[in-house]
N, C-alpha and C. Protein backbone atom coordinates (compact mmCIF):
# COMPACT_ATOMS: atom_id res chain seq x y z
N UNK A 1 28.40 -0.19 3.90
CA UNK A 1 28.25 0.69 5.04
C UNK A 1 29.62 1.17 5.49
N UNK A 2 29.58 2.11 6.09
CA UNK A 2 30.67 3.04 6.64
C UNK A 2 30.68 3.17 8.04
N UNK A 3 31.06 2.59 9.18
CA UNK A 3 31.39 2.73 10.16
C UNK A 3 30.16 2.47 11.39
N UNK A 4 29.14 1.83 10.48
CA UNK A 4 27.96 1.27 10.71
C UNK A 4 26.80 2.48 10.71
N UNK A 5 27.22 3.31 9.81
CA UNK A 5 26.57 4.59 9.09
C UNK A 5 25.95 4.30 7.79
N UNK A 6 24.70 4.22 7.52
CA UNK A 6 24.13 4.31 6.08
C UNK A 6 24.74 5.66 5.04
N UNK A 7 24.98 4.92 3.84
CA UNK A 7 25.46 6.26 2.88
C UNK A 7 24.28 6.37 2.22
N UNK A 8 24.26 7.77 1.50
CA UNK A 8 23.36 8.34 1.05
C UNK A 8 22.55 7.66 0.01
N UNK A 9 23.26 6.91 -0.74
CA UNK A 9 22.32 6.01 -1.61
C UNK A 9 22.05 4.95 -0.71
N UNK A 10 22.10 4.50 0.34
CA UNK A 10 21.01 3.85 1.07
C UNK A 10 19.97 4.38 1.38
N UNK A 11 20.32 5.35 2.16
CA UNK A 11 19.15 6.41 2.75
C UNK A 11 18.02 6.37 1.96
N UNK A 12 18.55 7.18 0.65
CA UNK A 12 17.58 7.52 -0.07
C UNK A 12 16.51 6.26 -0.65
N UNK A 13 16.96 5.21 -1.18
CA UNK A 13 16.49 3.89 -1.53
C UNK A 13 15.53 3.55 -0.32
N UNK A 14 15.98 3.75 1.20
CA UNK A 14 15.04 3.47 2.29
C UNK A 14 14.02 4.78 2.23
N UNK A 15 14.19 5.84 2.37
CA UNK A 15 13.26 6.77 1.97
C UNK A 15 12.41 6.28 0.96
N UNK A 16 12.59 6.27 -0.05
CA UNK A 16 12.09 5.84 -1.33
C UNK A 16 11.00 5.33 -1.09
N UNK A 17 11.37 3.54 -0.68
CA UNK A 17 10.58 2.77 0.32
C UNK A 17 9.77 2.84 0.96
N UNK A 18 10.12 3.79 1.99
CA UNK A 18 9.44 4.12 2.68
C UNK A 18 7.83 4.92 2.39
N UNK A 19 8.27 5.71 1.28
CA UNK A 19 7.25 6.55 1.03
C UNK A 19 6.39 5.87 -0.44
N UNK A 20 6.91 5.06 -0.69
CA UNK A 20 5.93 3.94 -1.58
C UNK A 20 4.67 3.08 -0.47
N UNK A 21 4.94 2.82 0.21
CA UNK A 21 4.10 2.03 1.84
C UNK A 21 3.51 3.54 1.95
N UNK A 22 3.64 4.39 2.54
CA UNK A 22 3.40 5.14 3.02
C UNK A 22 2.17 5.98 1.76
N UNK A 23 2.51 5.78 0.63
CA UNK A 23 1.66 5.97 -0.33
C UNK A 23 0.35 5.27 -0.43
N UNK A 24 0.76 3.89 -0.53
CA UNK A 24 -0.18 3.22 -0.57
C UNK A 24 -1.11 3.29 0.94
N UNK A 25 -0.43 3.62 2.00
CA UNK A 25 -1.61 3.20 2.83
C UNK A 25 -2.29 4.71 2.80
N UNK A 26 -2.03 5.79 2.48
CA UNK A 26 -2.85 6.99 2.61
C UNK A 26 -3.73 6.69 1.31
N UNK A 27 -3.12 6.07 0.23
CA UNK A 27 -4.20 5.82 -0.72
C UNK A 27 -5.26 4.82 -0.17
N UNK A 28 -5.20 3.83 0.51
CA UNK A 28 -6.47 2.66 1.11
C UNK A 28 -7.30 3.60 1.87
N UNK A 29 -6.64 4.54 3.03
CA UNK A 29 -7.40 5.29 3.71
C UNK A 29 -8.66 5.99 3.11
N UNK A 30 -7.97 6.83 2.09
CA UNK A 30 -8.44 7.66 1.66
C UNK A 30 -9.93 6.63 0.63
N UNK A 31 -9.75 6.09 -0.18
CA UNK A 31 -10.62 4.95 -0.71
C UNK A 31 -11.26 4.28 0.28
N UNK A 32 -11.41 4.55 1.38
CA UNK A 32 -12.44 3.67 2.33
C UNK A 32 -12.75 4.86 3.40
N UNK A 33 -12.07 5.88 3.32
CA UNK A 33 -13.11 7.24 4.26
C UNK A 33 -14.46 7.41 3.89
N UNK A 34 -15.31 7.31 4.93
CA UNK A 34 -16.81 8.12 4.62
C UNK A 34 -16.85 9.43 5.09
N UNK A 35 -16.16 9.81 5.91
CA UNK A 35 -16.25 11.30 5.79
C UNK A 35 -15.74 12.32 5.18
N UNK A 36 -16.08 13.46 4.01
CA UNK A 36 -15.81 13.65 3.14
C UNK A 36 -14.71 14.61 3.63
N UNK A 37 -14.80 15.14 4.89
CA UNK A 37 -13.51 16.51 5.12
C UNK A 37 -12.35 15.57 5.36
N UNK A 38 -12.30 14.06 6.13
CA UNK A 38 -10.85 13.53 6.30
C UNK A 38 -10.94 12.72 5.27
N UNK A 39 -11.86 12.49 3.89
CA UNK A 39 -11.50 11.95 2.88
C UNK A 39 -10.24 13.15 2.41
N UNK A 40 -10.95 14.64 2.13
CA UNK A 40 -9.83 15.42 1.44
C UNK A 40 -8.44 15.80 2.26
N UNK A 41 -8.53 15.32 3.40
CA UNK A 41 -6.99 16.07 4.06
C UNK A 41 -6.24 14.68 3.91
N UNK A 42 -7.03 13.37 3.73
CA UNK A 42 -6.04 12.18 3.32
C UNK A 42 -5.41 12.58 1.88
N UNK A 43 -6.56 13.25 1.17
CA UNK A 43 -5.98 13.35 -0.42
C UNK A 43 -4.82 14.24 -0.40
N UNK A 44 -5.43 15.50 0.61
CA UNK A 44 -3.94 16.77 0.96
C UNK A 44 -2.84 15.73 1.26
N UNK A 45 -2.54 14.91 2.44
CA UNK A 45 -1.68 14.22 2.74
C UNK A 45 -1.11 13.17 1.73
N UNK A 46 -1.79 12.75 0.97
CA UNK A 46 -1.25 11.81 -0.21
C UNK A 46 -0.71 12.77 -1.13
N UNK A 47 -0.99 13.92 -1.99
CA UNK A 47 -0.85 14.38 -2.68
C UNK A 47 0.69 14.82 -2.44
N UNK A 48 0.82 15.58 -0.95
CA UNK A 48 2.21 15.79 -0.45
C UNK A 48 3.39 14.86 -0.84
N UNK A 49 2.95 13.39 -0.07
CA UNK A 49 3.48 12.05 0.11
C UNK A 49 3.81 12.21 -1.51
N UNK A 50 3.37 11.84 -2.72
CA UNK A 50 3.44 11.55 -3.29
C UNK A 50 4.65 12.41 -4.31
N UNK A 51 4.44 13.89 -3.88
CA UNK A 51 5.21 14.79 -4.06
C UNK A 51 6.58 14.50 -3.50
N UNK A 52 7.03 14.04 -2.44
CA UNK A 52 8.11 14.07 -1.25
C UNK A 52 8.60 12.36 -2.45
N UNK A 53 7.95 11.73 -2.68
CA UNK A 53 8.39 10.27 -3.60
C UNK A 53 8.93 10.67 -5.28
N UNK A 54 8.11 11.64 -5.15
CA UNK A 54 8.44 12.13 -6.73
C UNK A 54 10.05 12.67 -6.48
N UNK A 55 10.22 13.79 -5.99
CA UNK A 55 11.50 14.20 -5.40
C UNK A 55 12.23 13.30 -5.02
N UNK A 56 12.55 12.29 -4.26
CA UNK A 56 13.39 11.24 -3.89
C UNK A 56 13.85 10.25 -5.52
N UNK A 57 12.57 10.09 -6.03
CA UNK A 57 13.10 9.50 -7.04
C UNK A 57 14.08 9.92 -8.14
N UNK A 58 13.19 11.42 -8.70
CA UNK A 58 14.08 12.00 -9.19
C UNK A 58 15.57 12.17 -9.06
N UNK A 59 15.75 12.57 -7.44
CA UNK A 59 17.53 12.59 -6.95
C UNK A 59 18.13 11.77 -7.39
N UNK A 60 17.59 10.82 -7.54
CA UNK A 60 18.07 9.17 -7.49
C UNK A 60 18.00 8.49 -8.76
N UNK A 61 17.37 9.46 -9.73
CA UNK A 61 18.08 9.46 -11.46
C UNK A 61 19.07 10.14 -11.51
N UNK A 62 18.63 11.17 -11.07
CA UNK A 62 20.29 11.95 -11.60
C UNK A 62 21.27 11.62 -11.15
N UNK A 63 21.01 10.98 -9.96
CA UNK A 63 22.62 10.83 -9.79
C UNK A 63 22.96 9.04 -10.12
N UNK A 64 22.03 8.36 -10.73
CA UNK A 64 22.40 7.18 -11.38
C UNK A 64 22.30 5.92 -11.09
N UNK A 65 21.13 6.35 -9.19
CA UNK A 65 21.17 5.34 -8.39
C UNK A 65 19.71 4.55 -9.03
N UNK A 66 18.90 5.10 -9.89
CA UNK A 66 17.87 4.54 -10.14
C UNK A 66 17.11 4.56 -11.80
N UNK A 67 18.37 3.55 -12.53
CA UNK A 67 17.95 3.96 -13.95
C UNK A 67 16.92 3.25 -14.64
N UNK A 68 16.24 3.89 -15.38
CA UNK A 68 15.11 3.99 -15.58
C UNK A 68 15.06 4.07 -17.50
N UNK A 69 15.03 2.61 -17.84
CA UNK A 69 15.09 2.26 -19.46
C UNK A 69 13.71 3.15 -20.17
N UNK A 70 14.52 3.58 -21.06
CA UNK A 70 14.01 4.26 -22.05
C UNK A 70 12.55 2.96 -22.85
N UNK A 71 11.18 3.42 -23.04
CA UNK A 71 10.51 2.47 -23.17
C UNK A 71 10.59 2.38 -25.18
N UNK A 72 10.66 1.00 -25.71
CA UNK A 72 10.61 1.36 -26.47
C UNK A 72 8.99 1.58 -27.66
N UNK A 73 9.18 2.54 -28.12
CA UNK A 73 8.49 3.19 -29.21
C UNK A 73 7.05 1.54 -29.63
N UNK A 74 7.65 0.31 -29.76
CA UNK A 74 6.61 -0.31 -29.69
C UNK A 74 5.58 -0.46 -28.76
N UNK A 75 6.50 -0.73 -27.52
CA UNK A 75 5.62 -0.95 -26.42
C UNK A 75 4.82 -0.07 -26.20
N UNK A 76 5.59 1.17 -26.20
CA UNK A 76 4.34 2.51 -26.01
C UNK A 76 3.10 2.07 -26.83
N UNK A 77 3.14 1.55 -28.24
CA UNK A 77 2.36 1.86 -29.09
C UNK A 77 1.41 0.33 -28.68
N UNK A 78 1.78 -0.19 -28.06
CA UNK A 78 1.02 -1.60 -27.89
C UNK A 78 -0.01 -1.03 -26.19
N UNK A 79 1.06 -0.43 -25.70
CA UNK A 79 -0.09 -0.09 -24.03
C UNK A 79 -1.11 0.69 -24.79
N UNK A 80 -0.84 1.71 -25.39
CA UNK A 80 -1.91 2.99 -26.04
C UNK A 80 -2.63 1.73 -26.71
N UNK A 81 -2.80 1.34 -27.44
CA UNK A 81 -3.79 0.44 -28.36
C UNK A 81 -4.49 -0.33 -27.09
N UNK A 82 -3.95 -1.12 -25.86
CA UNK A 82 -4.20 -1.35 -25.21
C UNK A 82 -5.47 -0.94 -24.19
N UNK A 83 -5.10 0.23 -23.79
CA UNK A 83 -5.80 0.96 -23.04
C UNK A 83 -6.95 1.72 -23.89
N UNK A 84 -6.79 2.31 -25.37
CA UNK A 84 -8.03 2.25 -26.01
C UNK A 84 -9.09 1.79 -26.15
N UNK A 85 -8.53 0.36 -26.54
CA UNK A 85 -9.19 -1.00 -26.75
C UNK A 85 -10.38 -0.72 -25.23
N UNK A 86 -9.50 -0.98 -24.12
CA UNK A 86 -10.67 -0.76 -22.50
C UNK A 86 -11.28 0.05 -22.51
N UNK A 87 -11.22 1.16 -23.24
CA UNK A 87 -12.42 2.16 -22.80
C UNK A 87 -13.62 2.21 -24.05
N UNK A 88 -13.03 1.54 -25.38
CA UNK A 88 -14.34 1.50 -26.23
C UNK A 88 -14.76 0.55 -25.85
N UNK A 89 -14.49 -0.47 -24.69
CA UNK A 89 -15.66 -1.10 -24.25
C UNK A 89 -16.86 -1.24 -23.33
């Protein structure tokens, strides 16, 4: 910290945060609404949210604060077999 000022790669990491919680609880909402018009303006509102997290994260590759390993070529090939496997059953 700087002068008891958050720097920008704090910020953003608390943003981040923030809008992961903030994800999830518009997602519970929305999964337990019975009414179907504030089921869809939770989905409008998540969809946003989720948008505003996508953006934060992104910033926060490029500039190096949030790296993100390359998966390798097996594993891919073990989740896909994986997740196949669940639906031919």
């Amino acid at each position: 910290m700087n002068n008891g000022q958050m720097q920008e790669k704090e910020i953003l990491n608390d943003v981040l945060a923030s809008e992961k919680a903030v994800t999830g609880a518009y997602n519970a909402f929305a999964n337990e609404c019975a009414t179907p018009n504030v089921r869809d303006e939770f989905m409008r509102i998540l969809t946003e949210e989720h948008q505003i997290q996508a953006d934060v994260f992104d910033e926060m590759q490029k500039r190096g604060w949030y790296p993100t390993p390359a998966a390798e070529q097996q594993k891919i090939q073990q989740a896909k077999q994986k997740f196949q496997n669940q639906n031919q059953q």
